[in-house]
Protein backbone atom coordinates (compact mmCIF):
# COMPACT_ATOMS: atom_id res chain seq x y z
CA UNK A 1 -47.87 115.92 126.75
CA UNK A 2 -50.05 116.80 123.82
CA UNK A 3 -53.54 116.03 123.36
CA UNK A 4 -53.97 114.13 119.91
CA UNK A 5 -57.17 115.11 117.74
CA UNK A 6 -59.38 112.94 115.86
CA UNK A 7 -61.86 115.36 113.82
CA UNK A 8 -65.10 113.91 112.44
CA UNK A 9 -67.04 115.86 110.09
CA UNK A 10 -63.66 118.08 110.04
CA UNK A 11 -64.85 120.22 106.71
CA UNK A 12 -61.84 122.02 105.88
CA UNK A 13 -60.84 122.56 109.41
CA UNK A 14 -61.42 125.52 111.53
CA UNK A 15 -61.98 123.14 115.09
CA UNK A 16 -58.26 121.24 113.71
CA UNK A 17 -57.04 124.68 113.08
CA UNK A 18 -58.34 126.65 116.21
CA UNK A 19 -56.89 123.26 118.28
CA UNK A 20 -53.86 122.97 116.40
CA UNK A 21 -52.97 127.06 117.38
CA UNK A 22 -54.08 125.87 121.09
CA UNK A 23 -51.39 123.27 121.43
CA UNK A 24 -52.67 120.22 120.17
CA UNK A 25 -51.56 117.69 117.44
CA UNK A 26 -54.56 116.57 114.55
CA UNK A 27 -53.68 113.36 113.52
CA UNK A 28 -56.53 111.79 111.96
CA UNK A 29 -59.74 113.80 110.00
CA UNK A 30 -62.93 112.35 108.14
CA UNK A 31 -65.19 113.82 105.86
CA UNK A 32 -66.71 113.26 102.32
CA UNK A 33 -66.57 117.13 100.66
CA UNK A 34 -63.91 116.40 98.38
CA UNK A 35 -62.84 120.16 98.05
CA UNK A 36 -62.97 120.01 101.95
CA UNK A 37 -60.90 117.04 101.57
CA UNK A 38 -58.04 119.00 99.42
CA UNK A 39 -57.59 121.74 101.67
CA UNK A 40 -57.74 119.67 104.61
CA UNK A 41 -54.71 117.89 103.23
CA UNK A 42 -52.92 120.67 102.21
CA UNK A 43 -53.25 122.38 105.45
CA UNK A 44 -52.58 119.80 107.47
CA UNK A 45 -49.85 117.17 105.82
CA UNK A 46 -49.31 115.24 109.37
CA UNK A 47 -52.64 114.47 109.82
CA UNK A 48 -54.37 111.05 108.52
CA UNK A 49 -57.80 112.39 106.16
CA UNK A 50 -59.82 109.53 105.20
CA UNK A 51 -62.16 110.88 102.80
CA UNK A 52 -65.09 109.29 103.72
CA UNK A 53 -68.76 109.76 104.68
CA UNK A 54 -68.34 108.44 108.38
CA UNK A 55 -71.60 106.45 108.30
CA UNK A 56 -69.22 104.40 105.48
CA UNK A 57 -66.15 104.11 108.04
CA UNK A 58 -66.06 101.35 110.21
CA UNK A 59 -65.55 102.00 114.11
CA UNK A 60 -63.20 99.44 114.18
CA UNK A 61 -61.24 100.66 111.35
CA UNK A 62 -60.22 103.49 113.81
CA UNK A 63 -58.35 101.29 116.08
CA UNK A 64 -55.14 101.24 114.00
CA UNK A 65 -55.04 105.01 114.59
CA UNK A 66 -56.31 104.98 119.04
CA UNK A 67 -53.38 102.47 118.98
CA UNK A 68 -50.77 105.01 117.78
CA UNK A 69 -51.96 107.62 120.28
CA UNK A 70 -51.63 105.25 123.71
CA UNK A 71 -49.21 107.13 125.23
CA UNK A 72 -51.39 110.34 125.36
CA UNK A 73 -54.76 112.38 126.19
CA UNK A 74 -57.19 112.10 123.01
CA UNK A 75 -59.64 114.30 122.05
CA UNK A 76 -62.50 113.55 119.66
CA UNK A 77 -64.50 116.03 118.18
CA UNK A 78 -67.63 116.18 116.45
CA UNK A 79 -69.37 118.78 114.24
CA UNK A 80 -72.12 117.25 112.52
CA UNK A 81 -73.46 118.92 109.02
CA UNK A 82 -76.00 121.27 111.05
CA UNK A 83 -78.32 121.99 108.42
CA UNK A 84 -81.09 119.89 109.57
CA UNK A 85 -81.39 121.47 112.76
CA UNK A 86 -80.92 125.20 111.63
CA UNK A 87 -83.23 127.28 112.09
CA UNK A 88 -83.02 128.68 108.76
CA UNK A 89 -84.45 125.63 107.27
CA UNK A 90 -87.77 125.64 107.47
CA UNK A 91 -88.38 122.15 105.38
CA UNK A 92 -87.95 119.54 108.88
CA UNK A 93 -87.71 116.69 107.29
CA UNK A 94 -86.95 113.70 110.45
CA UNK A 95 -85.81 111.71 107.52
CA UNK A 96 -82.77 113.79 106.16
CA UNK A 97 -80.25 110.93 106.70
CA UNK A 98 -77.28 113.72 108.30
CA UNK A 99 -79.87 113.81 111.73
CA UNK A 100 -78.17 109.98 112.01
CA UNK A 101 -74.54 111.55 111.85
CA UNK A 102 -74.66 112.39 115.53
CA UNK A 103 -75.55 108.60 116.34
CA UNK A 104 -72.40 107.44 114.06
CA UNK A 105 -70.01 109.89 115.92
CA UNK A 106 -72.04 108.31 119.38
CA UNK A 107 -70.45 105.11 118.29
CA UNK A 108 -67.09 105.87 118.15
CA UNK A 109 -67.12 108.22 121.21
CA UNK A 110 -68.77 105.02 123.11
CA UNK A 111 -66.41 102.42 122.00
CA UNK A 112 -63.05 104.67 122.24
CA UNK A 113 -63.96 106.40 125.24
CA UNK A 114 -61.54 109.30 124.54
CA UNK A 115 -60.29 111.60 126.94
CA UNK A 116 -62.01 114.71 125.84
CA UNK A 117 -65.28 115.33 123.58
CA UNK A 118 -66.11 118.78 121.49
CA UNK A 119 -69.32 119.26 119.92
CA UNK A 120 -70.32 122.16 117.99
CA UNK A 121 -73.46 122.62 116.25
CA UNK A 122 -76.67 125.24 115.98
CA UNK A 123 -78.57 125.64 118.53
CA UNK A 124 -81.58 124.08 116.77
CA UNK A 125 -79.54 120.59 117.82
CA UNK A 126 -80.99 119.98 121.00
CA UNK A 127 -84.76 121.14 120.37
CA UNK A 128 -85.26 118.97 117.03
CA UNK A 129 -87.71 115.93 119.28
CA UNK A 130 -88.38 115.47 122.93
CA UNK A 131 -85.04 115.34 124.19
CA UNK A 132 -85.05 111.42 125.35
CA UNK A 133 -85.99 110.31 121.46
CA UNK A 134 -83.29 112.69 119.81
CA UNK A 135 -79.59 111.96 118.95
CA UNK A 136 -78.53 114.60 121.16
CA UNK A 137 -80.48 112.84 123.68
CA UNK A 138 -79.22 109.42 123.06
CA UNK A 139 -75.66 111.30 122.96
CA UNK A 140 -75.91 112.13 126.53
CA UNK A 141 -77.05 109.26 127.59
CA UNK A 142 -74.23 107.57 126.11
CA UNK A 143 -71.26 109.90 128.18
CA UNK A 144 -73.29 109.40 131.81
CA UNK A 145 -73.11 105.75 130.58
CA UNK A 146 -69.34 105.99 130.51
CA UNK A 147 -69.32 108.69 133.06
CA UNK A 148 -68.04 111.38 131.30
CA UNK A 149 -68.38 115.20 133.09
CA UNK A 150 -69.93 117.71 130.55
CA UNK A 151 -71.66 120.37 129.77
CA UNK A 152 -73.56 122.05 127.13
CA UNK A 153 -74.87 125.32 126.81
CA UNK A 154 -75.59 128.41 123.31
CA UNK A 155 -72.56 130.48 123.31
CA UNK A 156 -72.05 133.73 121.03
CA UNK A 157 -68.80 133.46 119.01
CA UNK A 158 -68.01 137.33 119.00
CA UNK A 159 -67.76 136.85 122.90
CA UNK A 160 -64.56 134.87 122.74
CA UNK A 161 -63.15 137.57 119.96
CA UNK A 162 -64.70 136.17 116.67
CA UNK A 163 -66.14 139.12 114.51
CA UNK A 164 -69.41 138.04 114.23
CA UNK A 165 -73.13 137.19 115.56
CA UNK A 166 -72.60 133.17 115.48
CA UNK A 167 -74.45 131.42 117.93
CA UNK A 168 -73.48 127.85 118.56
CA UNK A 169 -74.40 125.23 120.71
CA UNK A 170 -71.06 123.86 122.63
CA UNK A 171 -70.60 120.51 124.48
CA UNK A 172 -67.39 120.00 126.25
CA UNK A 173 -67.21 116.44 127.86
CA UNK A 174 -63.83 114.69 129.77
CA UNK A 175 -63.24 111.94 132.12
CA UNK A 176 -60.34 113.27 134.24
CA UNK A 177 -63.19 115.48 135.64
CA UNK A 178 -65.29 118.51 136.06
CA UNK A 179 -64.64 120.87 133.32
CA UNK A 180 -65.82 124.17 132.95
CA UNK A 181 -66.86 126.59 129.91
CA UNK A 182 -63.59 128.91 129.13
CA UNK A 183 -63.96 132.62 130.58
CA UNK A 184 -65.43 134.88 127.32
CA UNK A 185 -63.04 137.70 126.60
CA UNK A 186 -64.81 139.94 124.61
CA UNK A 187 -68.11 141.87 125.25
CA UNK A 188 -69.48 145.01 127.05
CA UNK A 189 -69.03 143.41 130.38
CA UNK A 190 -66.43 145.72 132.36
CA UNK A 191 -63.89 143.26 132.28
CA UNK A 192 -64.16 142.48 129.03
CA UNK A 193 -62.60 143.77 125.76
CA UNK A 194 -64.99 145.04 122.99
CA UNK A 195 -65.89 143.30 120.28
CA UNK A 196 -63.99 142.61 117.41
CA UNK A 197 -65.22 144.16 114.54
CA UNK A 198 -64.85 144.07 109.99
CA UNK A 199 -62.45 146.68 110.08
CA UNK A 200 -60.42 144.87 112.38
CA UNK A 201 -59.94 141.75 109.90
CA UNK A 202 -60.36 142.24 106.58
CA UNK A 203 -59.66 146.57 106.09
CA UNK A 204 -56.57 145.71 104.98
CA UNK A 205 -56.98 143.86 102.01
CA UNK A 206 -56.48 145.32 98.61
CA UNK A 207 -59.51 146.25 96.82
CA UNK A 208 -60.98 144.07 94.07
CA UNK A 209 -63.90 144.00 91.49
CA UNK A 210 -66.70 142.20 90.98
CA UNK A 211 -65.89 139.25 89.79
CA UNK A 212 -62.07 139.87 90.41
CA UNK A 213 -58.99 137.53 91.82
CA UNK A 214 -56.28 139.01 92.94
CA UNK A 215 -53.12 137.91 91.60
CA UNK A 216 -51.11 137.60 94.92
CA UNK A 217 -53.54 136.72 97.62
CA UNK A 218 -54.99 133.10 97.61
CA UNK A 219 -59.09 133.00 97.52
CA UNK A 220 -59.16 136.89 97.69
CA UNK A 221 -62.02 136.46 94.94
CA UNK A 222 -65.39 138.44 94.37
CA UNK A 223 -68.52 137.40 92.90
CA UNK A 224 -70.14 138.45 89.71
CA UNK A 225 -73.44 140.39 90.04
CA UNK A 226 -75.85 141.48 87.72
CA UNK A 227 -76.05 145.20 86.65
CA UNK A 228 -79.12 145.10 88.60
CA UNK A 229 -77.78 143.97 91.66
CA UNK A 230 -75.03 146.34 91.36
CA UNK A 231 -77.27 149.35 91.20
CA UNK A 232 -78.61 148.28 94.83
CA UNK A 233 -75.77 147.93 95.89
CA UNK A 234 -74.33 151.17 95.01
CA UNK A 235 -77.84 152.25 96.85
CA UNK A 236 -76.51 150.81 99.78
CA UNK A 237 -74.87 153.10 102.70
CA UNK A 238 -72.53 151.16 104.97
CA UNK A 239 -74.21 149.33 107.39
CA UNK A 240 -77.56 149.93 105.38
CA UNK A 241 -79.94 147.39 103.48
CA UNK A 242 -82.91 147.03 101.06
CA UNK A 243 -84.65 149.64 103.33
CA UNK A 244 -82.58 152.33 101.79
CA UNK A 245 -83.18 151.69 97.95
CA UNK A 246 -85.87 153.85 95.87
CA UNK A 247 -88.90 152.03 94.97
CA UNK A 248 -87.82 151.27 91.35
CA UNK A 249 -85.04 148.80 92.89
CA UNK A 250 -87.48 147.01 95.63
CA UNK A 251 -88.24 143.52 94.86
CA UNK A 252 -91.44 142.56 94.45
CA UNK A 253 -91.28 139.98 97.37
CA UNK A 254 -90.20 142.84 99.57
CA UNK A 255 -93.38 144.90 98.66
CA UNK A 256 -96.71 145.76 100.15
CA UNK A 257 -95.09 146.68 104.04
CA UNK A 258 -92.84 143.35 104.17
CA UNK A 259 -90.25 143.82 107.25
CA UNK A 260 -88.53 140.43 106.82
CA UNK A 261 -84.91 139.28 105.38
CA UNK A 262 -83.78 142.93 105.73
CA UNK A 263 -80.69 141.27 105.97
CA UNK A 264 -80.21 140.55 102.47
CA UNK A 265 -78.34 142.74 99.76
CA UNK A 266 -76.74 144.19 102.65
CA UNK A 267 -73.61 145.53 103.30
CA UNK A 268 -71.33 145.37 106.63
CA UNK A 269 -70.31 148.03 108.97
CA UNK A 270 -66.57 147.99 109.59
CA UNK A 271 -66.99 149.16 113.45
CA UNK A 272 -69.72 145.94 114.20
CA UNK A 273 -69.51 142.42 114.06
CA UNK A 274 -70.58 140.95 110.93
CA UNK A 275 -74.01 138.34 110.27
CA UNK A 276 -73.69 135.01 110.47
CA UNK A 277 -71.41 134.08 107.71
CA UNK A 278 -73.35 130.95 105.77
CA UNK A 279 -72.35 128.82 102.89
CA UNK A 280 -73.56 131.68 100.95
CA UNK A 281 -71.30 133.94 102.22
CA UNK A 282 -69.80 135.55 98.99
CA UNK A 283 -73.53 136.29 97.50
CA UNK A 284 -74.98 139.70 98.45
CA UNK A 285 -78.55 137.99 98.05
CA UNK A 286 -78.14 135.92 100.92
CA UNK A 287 -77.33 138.26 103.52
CA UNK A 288 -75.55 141.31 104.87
CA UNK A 289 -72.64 139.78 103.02
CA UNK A 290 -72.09 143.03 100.37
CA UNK A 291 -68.19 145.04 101.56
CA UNK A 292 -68.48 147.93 103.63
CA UNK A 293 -67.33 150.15 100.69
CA UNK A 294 -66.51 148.46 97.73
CA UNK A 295 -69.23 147.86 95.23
CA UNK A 296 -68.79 144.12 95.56
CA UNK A 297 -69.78 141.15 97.79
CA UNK A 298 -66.82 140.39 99.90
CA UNK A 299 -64.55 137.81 98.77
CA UNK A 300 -63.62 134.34 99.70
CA UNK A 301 -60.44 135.07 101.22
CA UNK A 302 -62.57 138.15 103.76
CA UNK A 303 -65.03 135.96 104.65
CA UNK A 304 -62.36 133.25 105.59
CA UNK A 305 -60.93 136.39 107.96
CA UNK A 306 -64.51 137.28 109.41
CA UNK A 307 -64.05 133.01 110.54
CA UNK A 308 -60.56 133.92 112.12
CA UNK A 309 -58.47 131.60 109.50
CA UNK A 310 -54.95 132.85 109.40
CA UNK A 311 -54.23 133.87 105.57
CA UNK A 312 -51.66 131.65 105.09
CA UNK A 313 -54.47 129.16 105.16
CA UNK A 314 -55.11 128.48 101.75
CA UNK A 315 -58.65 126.94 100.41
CA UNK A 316 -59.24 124.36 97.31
CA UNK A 317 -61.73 124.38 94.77
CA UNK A 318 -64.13 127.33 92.52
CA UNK A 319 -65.51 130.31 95.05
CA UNK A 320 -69.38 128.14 95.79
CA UNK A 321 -67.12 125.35 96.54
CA UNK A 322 -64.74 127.75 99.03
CA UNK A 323 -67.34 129.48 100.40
CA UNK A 324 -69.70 126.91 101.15
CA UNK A 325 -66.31 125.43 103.25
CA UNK A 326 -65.94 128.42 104.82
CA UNK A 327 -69.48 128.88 105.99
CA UNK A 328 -69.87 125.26 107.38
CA UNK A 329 -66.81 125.65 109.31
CA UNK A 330 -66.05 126.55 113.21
CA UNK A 331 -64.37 130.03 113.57
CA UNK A 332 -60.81 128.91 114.40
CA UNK A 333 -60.63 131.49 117.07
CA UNK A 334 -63.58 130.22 119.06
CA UNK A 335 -61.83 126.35 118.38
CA UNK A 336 -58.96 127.86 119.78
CA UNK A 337 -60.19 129.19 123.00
CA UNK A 338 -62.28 126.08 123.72
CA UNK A 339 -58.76 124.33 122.89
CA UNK A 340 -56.57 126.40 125.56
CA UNK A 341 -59.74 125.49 128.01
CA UNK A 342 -59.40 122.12 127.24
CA UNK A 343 -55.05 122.43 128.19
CA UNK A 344 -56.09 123.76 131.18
CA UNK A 345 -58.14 120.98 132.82
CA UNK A 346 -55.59 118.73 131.64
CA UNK A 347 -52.91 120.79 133.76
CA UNK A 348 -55.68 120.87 136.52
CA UNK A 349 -55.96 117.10 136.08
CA UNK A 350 -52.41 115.82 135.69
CA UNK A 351 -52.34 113.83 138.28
CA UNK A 352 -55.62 112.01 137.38
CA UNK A 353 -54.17 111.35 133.90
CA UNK A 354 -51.03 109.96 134.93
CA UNK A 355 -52.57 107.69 137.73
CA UNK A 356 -54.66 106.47 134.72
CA UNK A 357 -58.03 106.65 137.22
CA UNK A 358 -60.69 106.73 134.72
């Protein structure tokens, strides 16, 4: 009995991909990146993609798809673009059209009632309006309406394993009944393992230069920089930032006592967790995103690492266009977990499912 996926907002897809190593089968995926769209499709040749903006997809054009699936649990999940509700942009517009993505996935969640809901986003999601004027508020609203259990809560990603400081809000939601947040694994609790670290997933890659593919390793690409750039780098201890440069490298926006962004131009530490890996993530000027050693930014196919893909997972389209995939995407590993959680329950609630008492 395997639970069937539908993936909205899928991106390239690291919730398919963590789900898919959990057990599950994706069989239908929608999103409008067309480079997301290639190595979707590539990655996943079972699946349906419809390469569509879902505000442009029809609920009802789903049915087709529900209909093919009646024999088994169905999951939908949900990661809205979270760029409106980050709290790295500081421009709140209540007008960016992507706030109204959440209310499209609403619709399909309401008419389909599937058996399971995931929801990732940033934790900014929930704290946008007053909750009972919000799509996140008029999302739960919707799943007491068709009595879903859930819950929702911040979670760190390097706590179930992921190598890096990613804080997401998570929503699990089923009908069978009561479901609970997976166990974390990782962490300084005494039970716990430590947590992963850089060295752990991406030492073993051949070096590369700056601007540099390697011949034999898909998306194992490196920036250019500027001579500049390069110079603070090379200033740059492992570990260490813009703090440690001589004055004649400082930029001027960093002058006069600024603390801020130390974050930026620097390089990782391969016995720590990395930064939040962003759509930037192959940039050293927009974060801690330079190689512990190498004089470079790290590449395309590191950063893919630091987001637990598996390297046989293979990314379309120039480096902005992989990275900025990469960044938007859930960590597979964290997908995963959440996916073995969501076997569980099902085990737990067999008998439920089979009786068809929902």
């Amino acid at each position: 009995m395997s639970i069937k996926v539908f993936d909205f907002f899928s991106g390239c897809g690291g919730t398919s991909q963590g789900f898919q190593e959990s057990g599950m089968q994706i069989v239908f995926a929608i999103d409008n990146d067309p480079y997301a769209a290639k190595t979707f499709a590539g990655n996943f040749p079972n699946a349906h993609f419809e390469p569509s903006n879902i505000a442009d997809f029809a609920v009802d054009d789903l049915q087709p798809f529900i209909e093919k699936c009646a024999d088994d649990p169905i999951l939908f999940t949900g990661c809205a673009p979270c760029q409106p509700y980050s709290q790295q942009n500081k421009q709140d517009n209540p007008n960016d059209k992507r706030r109204a993505l959440l209310d499209v996935f609403n619709q399909f969640v309401d008419k389909y009632t599937p058996h399971f809901v995931f929801v990732e986003n940033v934790p900014g999601l929930q704290k946008v309006a007053p909750e009972d004027n919000t799509p996140f508020g008029d999302f739960i609203k919707m799943l007491e309406r068709n009595q879903y259990k859930f819950q929702y809560k911040i979670v760190a990603s390097q706590a179930y394993g992921v190598p890096q400081k990613r804080r997401r809000l998570v929503l699990i939601a089923s009908r069978l009944g009561i479901i609970d947040f997976p166990h974390e694994t990782h962490g300084r609790g005494t039970l716990s393992l430590k947590y992963s670290t850089v060295s752990e997933w991406i030492r073993d890659f051949p070096p590369i230069d700056i601007g540099q593919t390697h011949p034999d390793i898909p998306n194992h690409q490196a920036a250019h920089i500027s001579d500049l750039n390069l110079e603070r780098l090379r200033a740059t201890p492992m570990g260490g930032d813009r703090r440690n440069w001589p004055k004649h490298l400082q930029l001027e926006c960093h002058s006069n006592g600024y603390t801020g962004h130390t974050d930026v131009y620097g390089r990782m530490h391969w016995n720590e967790v990395s930064s939040c890996l962003t759509t930037k993530c192959t940039s050293i000027s927009n974060g801690r995103f330079g190689h512990p050693e190498q004089d470079r930014a790290i590449s395309a196919r590191e950063a893919a690492s630091l987001q637990t893909f598996p390297r046989d997972f293979i990314f379309a389209g120039g480096l902005s266009a992989v990275a900025r995939q990469i960044g938007n995407a859930v960590p597979v590993l964290l997908a995963k977990r959440f996916g073995e959680n969501f076997q569980e329950h099902l085990k737990n609630y067999k008998r439920v499912y089979l009786n068809g008492a929902i």
